[in-house]
PDB file of N, CA and C in Angstrom:
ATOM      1  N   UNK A   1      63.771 -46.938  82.864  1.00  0.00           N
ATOM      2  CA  UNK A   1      62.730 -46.942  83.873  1.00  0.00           C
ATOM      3  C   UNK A   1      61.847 -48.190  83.740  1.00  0.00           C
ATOM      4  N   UNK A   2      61.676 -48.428  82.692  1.00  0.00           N
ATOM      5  CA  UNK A   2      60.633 -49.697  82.235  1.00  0.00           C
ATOM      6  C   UNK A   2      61.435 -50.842  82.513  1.00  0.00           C
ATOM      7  N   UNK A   3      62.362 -50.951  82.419  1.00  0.00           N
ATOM      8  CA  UNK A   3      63.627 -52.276  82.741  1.00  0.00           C
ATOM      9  C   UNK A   3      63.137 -52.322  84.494  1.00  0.00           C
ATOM     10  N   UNK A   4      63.663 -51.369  84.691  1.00  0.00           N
ATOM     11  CA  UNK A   4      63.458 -51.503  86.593  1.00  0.00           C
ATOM     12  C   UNK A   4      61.807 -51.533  87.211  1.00  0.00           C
ATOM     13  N   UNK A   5      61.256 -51.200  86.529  1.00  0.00           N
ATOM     14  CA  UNK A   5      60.267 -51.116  87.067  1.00  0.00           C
ATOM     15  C   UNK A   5      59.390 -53.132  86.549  1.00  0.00           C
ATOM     16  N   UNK A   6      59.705 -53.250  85.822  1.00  0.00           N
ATOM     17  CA  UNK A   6      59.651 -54.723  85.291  1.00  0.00           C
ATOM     18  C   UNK A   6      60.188 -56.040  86.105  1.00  0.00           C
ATOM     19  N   UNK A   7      62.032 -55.490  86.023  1.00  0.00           N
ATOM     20  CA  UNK A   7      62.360 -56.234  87.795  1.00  0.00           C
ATOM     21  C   UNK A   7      61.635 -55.981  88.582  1.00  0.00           C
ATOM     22  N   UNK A   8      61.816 -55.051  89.440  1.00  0.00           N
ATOM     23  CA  UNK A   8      60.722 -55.168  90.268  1.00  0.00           C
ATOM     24  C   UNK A   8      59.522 -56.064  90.771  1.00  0.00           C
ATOM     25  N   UNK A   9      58.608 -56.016  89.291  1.00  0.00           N
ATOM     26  CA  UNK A   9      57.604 -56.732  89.412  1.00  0.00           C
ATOM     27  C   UNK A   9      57.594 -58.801  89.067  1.00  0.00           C
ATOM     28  N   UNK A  10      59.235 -58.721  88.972  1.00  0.00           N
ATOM     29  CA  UNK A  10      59.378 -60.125  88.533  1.00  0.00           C
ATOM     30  C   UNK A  10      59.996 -60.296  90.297  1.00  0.00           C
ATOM     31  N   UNK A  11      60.685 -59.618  90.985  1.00  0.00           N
ATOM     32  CA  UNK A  11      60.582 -59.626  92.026  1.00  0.00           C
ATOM     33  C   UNK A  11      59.569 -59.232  92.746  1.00  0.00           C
ATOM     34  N   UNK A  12      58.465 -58.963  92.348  1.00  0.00           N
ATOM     35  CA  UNK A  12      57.673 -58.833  93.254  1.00  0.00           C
ATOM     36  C   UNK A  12      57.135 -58.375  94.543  1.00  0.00           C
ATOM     37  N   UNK A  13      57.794 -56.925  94.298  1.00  0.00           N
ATOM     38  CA  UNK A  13      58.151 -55.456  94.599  1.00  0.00           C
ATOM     39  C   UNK A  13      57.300 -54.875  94.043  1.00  0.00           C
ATOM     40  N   UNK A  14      55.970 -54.682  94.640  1.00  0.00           N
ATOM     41  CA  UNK A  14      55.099 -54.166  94.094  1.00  0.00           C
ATOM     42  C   UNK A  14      54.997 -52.793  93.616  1.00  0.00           C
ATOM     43  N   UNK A  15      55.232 -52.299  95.089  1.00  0.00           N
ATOM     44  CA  UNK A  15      55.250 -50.813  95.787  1.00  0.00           C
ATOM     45  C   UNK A  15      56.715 -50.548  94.896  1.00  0.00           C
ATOM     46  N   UNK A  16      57.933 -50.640  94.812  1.00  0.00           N
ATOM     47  CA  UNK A  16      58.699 -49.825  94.319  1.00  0.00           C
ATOM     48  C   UNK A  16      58.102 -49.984  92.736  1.00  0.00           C
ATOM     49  N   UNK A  17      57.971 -50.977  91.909  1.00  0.00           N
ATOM     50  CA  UNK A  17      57.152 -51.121  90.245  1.00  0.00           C
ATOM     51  C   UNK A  17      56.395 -49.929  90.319  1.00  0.00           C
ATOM     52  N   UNK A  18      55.516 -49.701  91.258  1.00  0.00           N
ATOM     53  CA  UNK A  18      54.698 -48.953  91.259  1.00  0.00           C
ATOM     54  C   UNK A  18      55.158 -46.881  91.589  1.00  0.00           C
ATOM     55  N   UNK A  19      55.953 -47.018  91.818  1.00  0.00           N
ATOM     56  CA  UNK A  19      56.174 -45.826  91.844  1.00  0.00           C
ATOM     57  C   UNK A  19      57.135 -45.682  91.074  1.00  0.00           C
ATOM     58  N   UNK A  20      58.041 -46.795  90.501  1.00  0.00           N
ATOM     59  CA  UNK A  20      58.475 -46.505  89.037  1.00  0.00           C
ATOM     60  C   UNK A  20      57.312 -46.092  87.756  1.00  0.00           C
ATOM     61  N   UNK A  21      56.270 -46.231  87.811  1.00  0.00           N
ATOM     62  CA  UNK A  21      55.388 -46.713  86.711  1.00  0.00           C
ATOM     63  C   UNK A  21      54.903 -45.264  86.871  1.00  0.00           C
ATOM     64  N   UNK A  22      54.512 -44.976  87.858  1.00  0.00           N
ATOM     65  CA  UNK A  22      54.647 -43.217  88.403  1.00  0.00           C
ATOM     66  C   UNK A  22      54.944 -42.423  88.074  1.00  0.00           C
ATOM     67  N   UNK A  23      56.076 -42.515  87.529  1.00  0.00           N
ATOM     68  CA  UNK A  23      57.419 -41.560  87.387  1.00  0.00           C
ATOM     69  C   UNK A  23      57.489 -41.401  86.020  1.00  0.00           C
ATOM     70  N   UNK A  24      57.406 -42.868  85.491  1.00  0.00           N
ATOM     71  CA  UNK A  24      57.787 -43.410  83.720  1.00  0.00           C
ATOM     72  C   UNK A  24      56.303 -42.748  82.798  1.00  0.00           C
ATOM     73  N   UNK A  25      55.188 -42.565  83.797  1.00  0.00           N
ATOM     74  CA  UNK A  25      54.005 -42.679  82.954  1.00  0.00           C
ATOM     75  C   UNK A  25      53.704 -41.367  82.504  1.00  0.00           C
ATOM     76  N   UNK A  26      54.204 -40.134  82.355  1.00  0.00           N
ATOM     77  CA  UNK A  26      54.316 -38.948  81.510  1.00  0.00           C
ATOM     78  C   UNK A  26      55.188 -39.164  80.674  1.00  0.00           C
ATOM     79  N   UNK A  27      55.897 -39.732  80.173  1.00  0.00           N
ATOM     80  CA  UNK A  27      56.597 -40.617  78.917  1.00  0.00           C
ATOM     81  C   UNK A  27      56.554 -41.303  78.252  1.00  0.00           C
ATOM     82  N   UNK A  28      55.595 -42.369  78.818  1.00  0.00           N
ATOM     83  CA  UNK A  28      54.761 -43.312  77.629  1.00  0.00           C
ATOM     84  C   UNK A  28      53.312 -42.518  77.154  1.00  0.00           C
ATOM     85  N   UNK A  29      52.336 -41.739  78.074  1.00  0.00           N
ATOM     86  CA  UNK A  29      51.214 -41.445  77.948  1.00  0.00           C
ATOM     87  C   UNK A  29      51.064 -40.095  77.784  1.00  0.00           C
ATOM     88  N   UNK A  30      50.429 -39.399  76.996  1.00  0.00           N
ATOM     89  CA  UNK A  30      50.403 -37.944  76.930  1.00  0.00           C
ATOM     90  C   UNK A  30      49.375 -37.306  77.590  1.00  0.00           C
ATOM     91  N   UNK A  31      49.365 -36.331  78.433  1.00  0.00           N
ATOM     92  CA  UNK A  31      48.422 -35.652  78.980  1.00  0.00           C
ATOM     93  C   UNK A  31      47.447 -34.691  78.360  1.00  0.00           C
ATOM     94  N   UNK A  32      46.363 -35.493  78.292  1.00  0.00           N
ATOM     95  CA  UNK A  32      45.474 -34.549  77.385  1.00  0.00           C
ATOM     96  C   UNK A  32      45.238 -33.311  78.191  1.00  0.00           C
ATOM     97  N   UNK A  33      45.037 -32.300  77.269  1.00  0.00           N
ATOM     98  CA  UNK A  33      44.678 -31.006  77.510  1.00  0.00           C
ATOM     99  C   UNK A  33      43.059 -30.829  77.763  1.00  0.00           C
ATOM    100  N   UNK A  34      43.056 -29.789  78.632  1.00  0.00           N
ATOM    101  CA  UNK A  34      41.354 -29.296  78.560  1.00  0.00           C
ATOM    102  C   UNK A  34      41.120 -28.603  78.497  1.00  0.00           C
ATOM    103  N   UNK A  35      39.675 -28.498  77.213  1.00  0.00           N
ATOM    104  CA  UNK A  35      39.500 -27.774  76.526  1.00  0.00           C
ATOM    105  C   UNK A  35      38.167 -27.570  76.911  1.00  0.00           C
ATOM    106  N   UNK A  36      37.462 -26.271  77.172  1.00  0.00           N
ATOM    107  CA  UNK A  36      36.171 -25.607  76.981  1.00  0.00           C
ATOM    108  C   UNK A  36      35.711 -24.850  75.759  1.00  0.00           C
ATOM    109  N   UNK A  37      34.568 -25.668  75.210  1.00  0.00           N
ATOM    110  CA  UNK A  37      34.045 -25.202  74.126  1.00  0.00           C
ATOM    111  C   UNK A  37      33.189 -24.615  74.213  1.00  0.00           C
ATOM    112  N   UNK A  38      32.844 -22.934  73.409  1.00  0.00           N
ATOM    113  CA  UNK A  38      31.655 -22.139  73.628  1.00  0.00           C
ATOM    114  C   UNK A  38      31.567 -21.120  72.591  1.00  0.00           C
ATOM    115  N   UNK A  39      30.855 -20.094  72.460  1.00  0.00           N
ATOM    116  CA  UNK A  39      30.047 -19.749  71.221  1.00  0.00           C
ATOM    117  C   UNK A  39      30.537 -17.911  71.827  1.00  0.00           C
ATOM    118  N   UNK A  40      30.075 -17.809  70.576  1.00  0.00           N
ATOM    119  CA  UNK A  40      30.715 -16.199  70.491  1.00  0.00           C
ATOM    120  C   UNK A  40      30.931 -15.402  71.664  1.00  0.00           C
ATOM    121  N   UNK A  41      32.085 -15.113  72.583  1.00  0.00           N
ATOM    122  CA  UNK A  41      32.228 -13.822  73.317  1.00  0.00           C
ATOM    123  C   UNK A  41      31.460 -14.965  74.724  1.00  0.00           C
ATOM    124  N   UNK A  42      32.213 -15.983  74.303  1.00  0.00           N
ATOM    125  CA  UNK A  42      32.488 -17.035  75.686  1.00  0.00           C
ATOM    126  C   UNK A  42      30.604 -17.758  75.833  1.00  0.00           C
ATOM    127  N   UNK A  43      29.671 -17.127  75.049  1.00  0.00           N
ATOM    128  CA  UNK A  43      28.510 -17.776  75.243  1.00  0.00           C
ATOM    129  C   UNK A  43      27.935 -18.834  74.666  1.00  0.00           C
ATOM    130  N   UNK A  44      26.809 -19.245  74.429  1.00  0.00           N
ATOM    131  CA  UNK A  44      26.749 -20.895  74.393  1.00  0.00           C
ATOM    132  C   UNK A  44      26.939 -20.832  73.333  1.00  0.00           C
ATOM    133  N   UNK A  45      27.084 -22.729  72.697  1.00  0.00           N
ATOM    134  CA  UNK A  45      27.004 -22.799  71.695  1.00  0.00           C
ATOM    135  C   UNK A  45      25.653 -22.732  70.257  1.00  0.00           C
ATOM    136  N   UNK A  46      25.526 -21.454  69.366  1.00  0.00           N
ATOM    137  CA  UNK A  46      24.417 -21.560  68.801  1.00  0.00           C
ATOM    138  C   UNK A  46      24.112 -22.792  68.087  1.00  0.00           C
ATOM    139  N   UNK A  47      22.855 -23.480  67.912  1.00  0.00           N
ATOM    140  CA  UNK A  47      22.604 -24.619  67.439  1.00  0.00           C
ATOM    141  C   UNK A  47      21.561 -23.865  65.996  1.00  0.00           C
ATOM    142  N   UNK A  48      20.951 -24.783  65.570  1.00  0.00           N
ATOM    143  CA  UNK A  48      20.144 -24.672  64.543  1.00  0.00           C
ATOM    144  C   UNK A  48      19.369 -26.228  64.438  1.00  0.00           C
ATOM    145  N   UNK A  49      18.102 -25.871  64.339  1.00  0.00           N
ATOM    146  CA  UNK A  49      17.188 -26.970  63.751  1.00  0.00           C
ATOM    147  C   UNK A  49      16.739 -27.144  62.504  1.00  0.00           C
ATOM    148  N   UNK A  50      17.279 -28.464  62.056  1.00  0.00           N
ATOM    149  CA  UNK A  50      17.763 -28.604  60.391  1.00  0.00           C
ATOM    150  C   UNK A  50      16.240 -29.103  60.037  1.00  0.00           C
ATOM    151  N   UNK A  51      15.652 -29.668  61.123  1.00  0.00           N
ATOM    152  CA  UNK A  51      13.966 -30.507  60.826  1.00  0.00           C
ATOM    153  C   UNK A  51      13.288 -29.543  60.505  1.00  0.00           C
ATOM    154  N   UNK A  52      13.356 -28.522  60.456  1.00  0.00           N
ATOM    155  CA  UNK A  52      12.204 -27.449  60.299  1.00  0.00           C
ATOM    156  C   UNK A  52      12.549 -26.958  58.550  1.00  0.00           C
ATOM    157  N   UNK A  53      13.827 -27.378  58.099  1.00  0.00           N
ATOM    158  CA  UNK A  53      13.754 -26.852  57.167  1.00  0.00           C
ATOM    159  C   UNK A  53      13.205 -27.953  55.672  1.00  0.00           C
ATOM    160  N   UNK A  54      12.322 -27.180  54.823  1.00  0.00           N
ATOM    161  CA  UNK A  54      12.166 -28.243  53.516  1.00  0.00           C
ATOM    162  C   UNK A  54      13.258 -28.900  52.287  1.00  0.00           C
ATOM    163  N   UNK A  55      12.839 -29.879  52.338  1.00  0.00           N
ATOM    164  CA  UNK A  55      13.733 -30.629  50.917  1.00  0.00           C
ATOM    165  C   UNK A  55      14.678 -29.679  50.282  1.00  0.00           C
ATOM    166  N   UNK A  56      14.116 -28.757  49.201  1.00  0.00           N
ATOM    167  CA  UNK A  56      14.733 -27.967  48.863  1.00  0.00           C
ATOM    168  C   UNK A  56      15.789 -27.009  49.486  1.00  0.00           C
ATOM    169  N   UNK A  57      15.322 -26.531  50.616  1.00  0.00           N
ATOM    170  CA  UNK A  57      16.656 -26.528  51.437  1.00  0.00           C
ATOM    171  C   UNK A  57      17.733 -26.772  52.035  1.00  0.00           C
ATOM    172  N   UNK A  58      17.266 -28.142  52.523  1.00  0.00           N
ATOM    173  CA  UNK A  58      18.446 -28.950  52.635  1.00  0.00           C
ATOM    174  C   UNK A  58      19.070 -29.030  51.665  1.00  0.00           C
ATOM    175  N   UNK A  59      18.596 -29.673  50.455  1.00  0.00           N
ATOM    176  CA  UNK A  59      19.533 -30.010  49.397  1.00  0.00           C
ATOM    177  C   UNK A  59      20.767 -28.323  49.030  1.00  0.00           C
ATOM    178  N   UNK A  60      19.625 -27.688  49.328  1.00  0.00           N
ATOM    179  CA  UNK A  60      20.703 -25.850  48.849  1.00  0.00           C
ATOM    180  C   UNK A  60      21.957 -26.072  50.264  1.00  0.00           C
ATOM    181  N   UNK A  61      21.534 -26.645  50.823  1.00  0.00           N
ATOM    182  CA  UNK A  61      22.731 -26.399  52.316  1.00  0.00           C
ATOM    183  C   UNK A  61      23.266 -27.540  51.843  1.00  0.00           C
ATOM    184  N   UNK A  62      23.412 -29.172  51.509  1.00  0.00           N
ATOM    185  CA  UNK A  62      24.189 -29.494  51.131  1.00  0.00           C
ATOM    186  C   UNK A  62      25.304 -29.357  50.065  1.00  0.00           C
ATOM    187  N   UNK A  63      24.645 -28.552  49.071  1.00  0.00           N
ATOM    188  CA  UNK A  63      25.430 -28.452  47.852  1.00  0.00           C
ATOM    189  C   UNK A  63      26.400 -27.114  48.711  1.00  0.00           C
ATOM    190  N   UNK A  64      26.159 -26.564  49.334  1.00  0.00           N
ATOM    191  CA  UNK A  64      27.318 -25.314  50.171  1.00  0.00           C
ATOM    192  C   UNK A  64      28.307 -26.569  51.359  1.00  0.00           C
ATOM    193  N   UNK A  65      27.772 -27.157  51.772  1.00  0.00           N
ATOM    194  CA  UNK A  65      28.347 -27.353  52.709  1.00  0.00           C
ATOM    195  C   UNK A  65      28.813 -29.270  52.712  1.00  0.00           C
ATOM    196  N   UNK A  66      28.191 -30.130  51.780  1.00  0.00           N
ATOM    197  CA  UNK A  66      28.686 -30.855  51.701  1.00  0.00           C
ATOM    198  C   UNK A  66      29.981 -31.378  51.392  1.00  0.00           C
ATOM    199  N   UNK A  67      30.499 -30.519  50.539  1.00  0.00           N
ATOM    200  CA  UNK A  67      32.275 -30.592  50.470  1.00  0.00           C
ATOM    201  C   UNK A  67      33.367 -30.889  51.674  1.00  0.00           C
ATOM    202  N   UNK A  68      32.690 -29.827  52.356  1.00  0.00           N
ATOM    203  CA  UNK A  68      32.919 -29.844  53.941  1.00  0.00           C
ATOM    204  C   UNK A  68      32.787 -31.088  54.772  1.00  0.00           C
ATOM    205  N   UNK A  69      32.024 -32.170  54.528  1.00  0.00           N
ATOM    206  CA  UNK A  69      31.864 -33.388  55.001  1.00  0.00           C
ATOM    207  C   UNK A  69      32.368 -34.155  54.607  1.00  0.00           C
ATOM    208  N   UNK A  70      33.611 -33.942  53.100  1.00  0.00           N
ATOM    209  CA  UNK A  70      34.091 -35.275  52.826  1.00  0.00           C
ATOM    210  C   UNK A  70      33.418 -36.466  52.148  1.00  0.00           C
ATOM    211  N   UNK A  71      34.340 -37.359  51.780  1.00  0.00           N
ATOM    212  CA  UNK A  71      33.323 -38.499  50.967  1.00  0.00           C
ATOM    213  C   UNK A  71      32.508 -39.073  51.954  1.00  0.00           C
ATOM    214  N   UNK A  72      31.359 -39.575  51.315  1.00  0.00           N
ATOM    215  CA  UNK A  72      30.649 -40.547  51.991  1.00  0.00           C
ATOM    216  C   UNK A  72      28.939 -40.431  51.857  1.00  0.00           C
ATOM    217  N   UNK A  73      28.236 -41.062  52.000  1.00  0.00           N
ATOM    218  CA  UNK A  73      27.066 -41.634  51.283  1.00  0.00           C
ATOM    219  C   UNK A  73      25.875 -41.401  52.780  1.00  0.00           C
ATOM    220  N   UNK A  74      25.695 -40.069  52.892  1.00  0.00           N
ATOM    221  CA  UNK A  74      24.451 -39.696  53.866  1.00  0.00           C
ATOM    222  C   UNK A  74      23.526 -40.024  53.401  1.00  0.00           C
ATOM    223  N   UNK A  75      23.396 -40.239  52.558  1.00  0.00           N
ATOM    224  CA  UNK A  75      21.621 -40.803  51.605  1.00  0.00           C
ATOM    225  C   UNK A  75      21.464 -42.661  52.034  1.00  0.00           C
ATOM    226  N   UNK A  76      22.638 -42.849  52.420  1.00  0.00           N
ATOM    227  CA  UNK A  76      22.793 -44.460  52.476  1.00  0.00           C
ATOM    228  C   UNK A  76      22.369 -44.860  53.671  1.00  0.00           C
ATOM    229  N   UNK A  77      21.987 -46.019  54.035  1.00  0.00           N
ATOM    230  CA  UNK A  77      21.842 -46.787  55.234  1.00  0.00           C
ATOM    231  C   UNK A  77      22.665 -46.393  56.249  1.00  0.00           C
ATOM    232  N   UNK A  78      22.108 -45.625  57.872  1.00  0.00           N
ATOM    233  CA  UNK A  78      22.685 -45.231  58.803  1.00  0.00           C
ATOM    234  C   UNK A  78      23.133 -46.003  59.538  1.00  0.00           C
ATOM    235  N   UNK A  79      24.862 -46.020  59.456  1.00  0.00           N
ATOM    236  CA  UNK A  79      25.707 -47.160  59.670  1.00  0.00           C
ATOM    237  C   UNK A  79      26.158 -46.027  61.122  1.00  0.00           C
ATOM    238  N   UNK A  80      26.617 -44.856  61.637  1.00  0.00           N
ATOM    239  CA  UNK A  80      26.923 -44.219  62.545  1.00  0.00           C
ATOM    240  C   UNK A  80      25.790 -44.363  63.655  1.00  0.00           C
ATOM    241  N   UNK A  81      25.125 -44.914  63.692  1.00  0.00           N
ATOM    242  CA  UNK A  81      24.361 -45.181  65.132  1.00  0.00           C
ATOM    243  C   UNK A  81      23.089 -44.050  65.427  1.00  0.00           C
ATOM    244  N   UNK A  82      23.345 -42.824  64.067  1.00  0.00           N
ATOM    245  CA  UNK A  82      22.539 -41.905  64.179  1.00  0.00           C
ATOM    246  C   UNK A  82      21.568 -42.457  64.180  1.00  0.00           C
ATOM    247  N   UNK A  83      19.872 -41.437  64.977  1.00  0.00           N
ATOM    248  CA  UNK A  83      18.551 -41.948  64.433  1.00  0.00           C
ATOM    249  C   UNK A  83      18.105 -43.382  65.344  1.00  0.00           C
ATOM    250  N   UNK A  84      16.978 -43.566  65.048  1.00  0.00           N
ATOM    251  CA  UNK A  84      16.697 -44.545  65.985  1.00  0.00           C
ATOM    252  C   UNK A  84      17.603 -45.376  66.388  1.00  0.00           C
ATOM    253  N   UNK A  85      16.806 -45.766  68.058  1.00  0.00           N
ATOM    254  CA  UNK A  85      17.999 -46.822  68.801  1.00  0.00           C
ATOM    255  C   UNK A  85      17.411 -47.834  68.116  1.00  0.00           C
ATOM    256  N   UNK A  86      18.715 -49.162  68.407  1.00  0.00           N
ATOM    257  CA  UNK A  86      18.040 -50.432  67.945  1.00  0.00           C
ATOM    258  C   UNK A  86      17.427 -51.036  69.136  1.00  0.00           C
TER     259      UNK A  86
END
């Protein structure tokens, strides 16, 4: 399909390239799926506000849940864009 659809465009056959490219492009490209995300029994998602809680707490929720995040240095200079704009 990619051969012909290539002639084509070296001939300069727009319209047929183009409805080769049509045809070929669920074979090169995968169709993402869609997905709706939501919170218990189809309702929203619950959030939590981490600012309200003290030092000591946080640190008790990281030591549970930091494992869960994998390596990497949250105490360090915010390189993810989090937190103020520049």
């Amino acid at each position: 399909m990619l051969k012909a659809m290539r002639a084509h465009v070296d001939n300069n056959k727009l319209d047929e390239a183009a409805s080769i490219a049509k045809d070929a492009a669920p074979y090169m490209h995968a169709k993402l799926a869609s997905v709706q995300h939501s919170g218990p029994r189809g309702g929203p998602i619950p959030v939590v506000d981490l600012a309200k809680l003290s030092g000591d707490e946080l640190d008790h929720l990281e030591s549970i849940f930091g494992p869960l995040a994998g390596p990497g240095d949250d105490d360090g200079p915010d390189q993810a864009g989090e937190g103020e704009a520049s």
